[in-house]
PDB file of N, CA and C in Angstrom:
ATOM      1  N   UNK A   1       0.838  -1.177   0.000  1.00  0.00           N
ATOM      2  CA  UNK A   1       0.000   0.000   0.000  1.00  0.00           C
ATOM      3  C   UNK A   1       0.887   1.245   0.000  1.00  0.00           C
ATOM      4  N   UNK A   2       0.472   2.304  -0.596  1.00  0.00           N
ATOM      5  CA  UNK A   2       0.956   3.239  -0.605  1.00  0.00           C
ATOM      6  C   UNK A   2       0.939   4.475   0.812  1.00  0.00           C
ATOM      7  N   UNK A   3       2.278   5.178   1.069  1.00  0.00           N
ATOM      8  CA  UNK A   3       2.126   5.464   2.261  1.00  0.00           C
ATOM      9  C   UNK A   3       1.324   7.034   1.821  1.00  0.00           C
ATOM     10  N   UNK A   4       1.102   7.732   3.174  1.00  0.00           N
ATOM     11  CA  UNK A   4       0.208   8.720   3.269  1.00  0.00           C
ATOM     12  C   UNK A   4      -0.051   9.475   2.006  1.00  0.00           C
ATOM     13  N   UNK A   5       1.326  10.709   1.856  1.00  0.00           N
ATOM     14  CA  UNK A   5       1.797  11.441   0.876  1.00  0.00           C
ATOM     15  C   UNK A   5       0.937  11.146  -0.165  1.00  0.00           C
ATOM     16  N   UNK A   6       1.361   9.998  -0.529  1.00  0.00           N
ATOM     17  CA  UNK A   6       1.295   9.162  -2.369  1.00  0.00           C
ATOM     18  C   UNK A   6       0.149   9.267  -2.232  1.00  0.00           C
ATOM     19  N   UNK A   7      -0.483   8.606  -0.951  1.00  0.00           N
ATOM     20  CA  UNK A   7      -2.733   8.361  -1.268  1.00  0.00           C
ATOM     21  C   UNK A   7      -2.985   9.551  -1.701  1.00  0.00           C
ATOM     22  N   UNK A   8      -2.388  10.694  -0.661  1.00  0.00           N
ATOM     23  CA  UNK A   8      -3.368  12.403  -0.477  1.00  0.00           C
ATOM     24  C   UNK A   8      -3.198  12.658  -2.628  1.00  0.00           C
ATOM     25  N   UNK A   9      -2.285  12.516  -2.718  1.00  0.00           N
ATOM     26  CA  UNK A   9      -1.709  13.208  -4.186  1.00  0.00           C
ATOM     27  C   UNK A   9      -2.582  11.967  -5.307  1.00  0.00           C
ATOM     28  N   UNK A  10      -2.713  10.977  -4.768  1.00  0.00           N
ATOM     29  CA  UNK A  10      -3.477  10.204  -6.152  1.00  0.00           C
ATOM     30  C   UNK A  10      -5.072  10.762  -6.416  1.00  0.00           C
ATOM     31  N   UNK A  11      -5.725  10.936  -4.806  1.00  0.00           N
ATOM     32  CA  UNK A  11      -7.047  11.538  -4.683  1.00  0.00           C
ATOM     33  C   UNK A  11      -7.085  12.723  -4.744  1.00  0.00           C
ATOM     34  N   UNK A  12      -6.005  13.401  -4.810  1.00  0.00           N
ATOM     35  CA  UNK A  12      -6.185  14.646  -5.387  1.00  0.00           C
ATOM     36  C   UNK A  12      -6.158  14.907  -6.971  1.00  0.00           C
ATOM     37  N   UNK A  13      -5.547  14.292  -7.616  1.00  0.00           N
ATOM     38  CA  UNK A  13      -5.258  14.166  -9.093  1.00  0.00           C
ATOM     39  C   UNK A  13      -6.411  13.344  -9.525  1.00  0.00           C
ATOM     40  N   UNK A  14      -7.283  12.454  -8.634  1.00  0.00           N
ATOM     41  CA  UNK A  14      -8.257  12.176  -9.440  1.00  0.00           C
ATOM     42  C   UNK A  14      -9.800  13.056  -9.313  1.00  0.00           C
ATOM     43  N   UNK A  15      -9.298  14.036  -8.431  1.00  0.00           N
ATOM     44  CA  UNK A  15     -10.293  14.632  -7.564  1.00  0.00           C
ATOM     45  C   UNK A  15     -10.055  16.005  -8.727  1.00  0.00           C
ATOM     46  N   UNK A  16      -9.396  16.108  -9.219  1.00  0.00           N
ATOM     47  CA  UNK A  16      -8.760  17.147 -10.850  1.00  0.00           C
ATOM     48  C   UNK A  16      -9.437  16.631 -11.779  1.00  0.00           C
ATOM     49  N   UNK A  17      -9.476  14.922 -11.823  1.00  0.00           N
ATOM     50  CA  UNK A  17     -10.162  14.795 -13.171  1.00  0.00           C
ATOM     51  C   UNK A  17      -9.402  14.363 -13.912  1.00  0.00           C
ATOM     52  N   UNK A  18      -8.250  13.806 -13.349  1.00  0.00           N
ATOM     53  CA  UNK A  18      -7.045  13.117 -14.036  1.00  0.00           C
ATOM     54  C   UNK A  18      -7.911  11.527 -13.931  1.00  0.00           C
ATOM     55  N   UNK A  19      -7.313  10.810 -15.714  1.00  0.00           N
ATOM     56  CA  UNK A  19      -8.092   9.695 -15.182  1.00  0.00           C
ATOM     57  C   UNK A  19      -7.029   8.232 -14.284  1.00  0.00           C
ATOM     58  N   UNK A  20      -7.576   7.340 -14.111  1.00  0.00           N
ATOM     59  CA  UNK A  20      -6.887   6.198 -13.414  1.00  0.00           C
ATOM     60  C   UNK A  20      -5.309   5.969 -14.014  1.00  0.00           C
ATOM     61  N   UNK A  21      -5.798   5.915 -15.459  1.00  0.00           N
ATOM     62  CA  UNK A  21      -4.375   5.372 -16.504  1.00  0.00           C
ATOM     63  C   UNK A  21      -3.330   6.613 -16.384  1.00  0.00           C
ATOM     64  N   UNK A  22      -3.952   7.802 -16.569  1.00  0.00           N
ATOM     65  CA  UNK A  22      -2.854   8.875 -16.281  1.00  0.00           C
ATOM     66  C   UNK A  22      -2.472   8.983 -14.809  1.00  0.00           C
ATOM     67  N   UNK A  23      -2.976   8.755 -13.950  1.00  0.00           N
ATOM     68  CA  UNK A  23      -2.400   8.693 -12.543  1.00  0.00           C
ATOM     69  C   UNK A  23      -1.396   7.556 -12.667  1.00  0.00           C
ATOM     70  N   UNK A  24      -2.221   5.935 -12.830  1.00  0.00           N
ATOM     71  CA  UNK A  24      -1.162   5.051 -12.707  1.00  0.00           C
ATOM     72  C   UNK A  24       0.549   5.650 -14.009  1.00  0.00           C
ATOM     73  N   UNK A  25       0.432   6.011 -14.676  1.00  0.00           N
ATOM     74  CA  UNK A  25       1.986   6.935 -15.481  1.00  0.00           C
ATOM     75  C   UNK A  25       2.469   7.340 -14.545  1.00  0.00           C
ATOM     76  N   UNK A  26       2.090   8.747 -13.881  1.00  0.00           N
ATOM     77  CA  UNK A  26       2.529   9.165 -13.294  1.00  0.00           C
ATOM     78  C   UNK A  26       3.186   9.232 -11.841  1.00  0.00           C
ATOM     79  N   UNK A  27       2.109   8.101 -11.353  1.00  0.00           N
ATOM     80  CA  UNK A  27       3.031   7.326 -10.246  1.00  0.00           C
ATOM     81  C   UNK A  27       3.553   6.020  -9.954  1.00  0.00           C
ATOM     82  N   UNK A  28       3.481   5.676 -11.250  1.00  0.00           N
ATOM     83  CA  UNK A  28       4.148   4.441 -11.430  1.00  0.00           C
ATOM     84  C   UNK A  28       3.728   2.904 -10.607  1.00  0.00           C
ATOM     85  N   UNK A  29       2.347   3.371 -10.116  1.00  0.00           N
ATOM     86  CA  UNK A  29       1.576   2.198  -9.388  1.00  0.00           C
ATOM     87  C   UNK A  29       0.736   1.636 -10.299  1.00  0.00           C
ATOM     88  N   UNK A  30       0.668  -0.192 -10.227  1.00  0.00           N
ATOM     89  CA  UNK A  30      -1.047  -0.167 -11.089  1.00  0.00           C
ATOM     90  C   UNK A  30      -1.930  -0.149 -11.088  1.00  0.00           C
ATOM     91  N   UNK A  31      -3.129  -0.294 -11.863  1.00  0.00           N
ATOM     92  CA  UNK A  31      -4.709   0.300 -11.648  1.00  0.00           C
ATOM     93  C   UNK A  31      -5.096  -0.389 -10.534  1.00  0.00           C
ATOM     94  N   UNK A  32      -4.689  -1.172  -9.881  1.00  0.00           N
ATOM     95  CA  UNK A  32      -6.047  -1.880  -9.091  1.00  0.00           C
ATOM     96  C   UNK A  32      -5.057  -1.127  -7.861  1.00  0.00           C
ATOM     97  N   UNK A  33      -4.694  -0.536  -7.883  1.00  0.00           N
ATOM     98  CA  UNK A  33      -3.662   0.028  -6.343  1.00  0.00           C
ATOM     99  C   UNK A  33      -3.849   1.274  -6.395  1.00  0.00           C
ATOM    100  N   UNK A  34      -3.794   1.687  -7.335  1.00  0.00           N
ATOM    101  CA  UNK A  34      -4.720   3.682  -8.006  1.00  0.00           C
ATOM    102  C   UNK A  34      -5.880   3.285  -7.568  1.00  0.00           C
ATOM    103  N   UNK A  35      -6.594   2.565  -7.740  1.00  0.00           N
ATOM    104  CA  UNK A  35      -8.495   2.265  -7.615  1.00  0.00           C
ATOM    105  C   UNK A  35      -8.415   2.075  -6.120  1.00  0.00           C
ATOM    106  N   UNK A  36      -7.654   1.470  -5.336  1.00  0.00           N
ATOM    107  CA  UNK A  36      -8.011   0.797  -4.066  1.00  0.00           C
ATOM    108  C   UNK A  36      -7.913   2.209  -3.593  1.00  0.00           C
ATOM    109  N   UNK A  37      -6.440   2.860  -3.879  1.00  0.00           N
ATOM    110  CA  UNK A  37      -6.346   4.352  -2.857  1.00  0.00           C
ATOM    111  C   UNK A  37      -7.671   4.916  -3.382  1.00  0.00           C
ATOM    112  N   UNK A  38      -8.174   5.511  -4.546  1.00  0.00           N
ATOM    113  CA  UNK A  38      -9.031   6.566  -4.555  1.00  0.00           C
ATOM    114  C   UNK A  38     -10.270   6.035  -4.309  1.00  0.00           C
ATOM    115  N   UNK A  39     -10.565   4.685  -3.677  1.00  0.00           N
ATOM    116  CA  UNK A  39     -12.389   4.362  -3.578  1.00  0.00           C
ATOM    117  C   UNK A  39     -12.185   4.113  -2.168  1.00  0.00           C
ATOM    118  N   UNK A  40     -10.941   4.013  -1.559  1.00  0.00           N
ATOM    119  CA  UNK A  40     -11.252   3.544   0.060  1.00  0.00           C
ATOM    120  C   UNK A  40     -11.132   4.999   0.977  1.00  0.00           C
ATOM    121  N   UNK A  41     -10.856   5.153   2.040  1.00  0.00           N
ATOM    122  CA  UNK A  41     -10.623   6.042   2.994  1.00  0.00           C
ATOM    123  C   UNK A  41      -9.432   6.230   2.930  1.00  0.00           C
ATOM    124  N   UNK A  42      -8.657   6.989   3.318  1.00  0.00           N
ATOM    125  CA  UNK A  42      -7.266   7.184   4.239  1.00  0.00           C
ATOM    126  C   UNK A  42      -6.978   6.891   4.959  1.00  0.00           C
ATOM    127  N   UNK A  43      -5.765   5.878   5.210  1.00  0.00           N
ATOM    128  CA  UNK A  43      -5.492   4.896   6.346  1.00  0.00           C
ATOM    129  C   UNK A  43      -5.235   6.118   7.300  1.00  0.00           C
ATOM    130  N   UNK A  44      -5.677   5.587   8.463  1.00  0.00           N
ATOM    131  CA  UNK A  44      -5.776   6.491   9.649  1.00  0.00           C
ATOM    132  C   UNK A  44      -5.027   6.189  10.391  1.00  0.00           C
ATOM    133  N   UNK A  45      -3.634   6.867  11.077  1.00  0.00           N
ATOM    134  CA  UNK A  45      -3.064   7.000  11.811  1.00  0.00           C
ATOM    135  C   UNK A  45      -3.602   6.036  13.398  1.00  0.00           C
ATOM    136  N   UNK A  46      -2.623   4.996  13.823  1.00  0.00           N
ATOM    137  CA  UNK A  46      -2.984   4.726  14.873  1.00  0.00           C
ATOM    138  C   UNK A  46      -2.639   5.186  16.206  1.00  0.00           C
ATOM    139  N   UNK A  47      -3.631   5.103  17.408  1.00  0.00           N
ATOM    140  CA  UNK A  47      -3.644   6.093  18.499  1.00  0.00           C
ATOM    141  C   UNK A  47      -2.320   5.628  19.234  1.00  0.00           C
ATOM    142  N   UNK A  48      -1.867   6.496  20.076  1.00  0.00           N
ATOM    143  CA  UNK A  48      -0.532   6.456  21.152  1.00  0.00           C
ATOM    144  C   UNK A  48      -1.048   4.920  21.779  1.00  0.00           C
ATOM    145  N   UNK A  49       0.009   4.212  22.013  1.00  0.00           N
ATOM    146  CA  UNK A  49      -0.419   2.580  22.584  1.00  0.00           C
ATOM    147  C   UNK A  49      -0.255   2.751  23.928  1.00  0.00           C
ATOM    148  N   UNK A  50      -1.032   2.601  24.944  1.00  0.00           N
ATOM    149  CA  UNK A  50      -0.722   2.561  26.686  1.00  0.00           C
ATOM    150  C   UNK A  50      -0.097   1.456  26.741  1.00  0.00           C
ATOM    151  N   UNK A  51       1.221   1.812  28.167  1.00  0.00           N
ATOM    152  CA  UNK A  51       1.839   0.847  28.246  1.00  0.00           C
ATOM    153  C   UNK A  51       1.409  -0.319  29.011  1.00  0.00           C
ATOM    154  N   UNK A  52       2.327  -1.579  28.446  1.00  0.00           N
ATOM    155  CA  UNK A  52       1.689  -2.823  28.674  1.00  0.00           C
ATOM    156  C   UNK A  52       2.168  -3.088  29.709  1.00  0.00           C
ATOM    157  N   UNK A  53       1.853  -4.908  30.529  1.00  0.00           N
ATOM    158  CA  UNK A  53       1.924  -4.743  31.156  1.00  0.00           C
ATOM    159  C   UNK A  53       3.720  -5.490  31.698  1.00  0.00           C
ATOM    160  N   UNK A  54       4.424  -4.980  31.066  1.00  0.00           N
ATOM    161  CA  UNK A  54       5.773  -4.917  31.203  1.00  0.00           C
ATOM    162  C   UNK A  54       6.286  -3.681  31.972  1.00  0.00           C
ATOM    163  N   UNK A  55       5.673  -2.901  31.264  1.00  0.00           N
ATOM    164  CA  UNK A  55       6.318  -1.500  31.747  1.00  0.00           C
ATOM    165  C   UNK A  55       7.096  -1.380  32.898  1.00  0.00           C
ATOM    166  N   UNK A  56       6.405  -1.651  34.329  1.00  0.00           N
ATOM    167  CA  UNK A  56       7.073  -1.260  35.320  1.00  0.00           C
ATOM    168  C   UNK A  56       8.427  -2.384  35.325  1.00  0.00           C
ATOM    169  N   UNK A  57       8.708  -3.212  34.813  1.00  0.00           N
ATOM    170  CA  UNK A  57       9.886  -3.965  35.190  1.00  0.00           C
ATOM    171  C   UNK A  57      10.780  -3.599  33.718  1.00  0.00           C
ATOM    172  N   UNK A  58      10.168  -2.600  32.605  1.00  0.00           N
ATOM    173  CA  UNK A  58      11.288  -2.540  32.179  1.00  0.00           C
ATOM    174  C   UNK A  58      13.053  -2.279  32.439  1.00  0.00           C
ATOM    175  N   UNK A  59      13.012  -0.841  33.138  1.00  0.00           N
ATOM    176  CA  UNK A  59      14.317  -0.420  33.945  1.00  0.00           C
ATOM    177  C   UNK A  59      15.219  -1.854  34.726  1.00  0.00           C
ATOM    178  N   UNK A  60      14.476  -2.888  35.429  1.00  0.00           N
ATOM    179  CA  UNK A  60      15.355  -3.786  35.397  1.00  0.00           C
ATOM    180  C   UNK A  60      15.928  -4.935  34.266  1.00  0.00           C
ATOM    181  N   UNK A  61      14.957  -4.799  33.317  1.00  0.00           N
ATOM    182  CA  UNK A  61      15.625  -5.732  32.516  1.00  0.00           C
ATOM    183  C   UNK A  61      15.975  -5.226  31.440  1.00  0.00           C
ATOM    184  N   UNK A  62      16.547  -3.933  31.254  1.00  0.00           N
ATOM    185  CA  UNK A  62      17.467  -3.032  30.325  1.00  0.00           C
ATOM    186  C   UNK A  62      18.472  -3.927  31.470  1.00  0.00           C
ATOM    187  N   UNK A  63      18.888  -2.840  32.663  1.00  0.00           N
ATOM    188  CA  UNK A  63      19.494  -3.456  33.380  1.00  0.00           C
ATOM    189  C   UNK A  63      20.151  -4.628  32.997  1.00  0.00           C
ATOM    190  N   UNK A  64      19.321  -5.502  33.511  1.00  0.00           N
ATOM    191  CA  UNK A  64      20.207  -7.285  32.969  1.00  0.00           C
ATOM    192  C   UNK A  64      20.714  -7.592  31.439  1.00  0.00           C
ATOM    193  N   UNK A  65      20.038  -7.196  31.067  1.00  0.00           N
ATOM    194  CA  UNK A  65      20.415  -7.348  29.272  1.00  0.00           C
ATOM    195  C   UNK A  65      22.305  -6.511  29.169  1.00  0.00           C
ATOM    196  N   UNK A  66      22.208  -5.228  29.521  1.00  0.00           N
ATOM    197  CA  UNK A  66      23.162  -4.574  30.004  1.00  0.00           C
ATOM    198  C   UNK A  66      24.513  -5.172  30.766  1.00  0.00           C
ATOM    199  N   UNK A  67      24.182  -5.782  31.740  1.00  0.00           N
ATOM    200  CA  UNK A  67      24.869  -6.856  32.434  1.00  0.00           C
ATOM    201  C   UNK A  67      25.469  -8.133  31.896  1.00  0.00           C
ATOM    202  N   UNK A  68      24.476  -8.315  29.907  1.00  0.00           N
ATOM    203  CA  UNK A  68      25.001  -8.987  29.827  1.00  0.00           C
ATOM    204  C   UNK A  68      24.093 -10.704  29.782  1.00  0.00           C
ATOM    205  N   UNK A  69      23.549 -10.658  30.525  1.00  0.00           N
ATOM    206  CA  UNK A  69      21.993 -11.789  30.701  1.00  0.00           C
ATOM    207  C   UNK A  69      20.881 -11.524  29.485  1.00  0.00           C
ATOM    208  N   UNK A  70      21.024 -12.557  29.315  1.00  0.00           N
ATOM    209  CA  UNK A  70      20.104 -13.185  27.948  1.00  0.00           C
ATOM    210  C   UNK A  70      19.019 -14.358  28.277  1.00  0.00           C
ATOM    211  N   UNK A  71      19.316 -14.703  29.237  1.00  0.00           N
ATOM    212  CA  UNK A  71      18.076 -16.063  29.842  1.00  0.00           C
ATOM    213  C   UNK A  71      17.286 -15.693  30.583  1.00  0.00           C
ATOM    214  N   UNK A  72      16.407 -16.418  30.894  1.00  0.00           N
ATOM    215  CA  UNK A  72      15.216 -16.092  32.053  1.00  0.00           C
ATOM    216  C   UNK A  72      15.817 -16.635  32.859  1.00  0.00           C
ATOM    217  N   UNK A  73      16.607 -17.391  33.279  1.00  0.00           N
ATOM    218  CA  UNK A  73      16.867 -17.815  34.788  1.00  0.00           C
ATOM    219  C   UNK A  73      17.235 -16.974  35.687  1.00  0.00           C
ATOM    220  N   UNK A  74      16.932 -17.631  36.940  1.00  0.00           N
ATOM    221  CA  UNK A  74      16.929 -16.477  38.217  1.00  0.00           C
ATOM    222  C   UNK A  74      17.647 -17.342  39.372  1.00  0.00           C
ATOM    223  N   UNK A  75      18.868 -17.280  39.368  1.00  0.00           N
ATOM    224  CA  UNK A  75      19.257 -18.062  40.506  1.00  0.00           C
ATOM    225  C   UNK A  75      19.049 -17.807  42.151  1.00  0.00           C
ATOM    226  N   UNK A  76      18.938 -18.800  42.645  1.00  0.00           N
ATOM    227  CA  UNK A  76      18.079 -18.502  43.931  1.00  0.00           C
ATOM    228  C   UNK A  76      19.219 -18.686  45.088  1.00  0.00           C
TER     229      UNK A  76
END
């Protein structure tokens, strides 16, 4: 799929009245990938992700990795 930029500029050029075949020239994509951008929506940006539930033990296991530890073992 084509990233943001490329969609806004294909639906705009067809939104001119440029047809499919002269878009696909000009951006060098083919028709069924020109057709998908200008008949679907605009992929929408996804929201900030809350952190999981790792988070609070990240700082120690930078830590260990740091140290050098690559296993899960935990000697007792």
């Amino acid at each position: 799929m084509l990233n943001a930029e490329k969609q806004v500029m294909t639906k705009d050029l067809h939104r001119q009245g440029v047809s499919i075949s002269e878009i696909t020239r000009r951006a060098g994509h083919g028709r069924k990938t020109v057709r998908a951008v200008i008949y679907k929506p605009l992929a929408v940006v996804p929201a900030e992700r809350t952190p999981g539930k790792i988070a609070p033990f990240l700082p120690y296991l930078e830590k260990r990795v740091g140290a050098g530890v690559t296993n899960a073992y935990k000697p007792y």
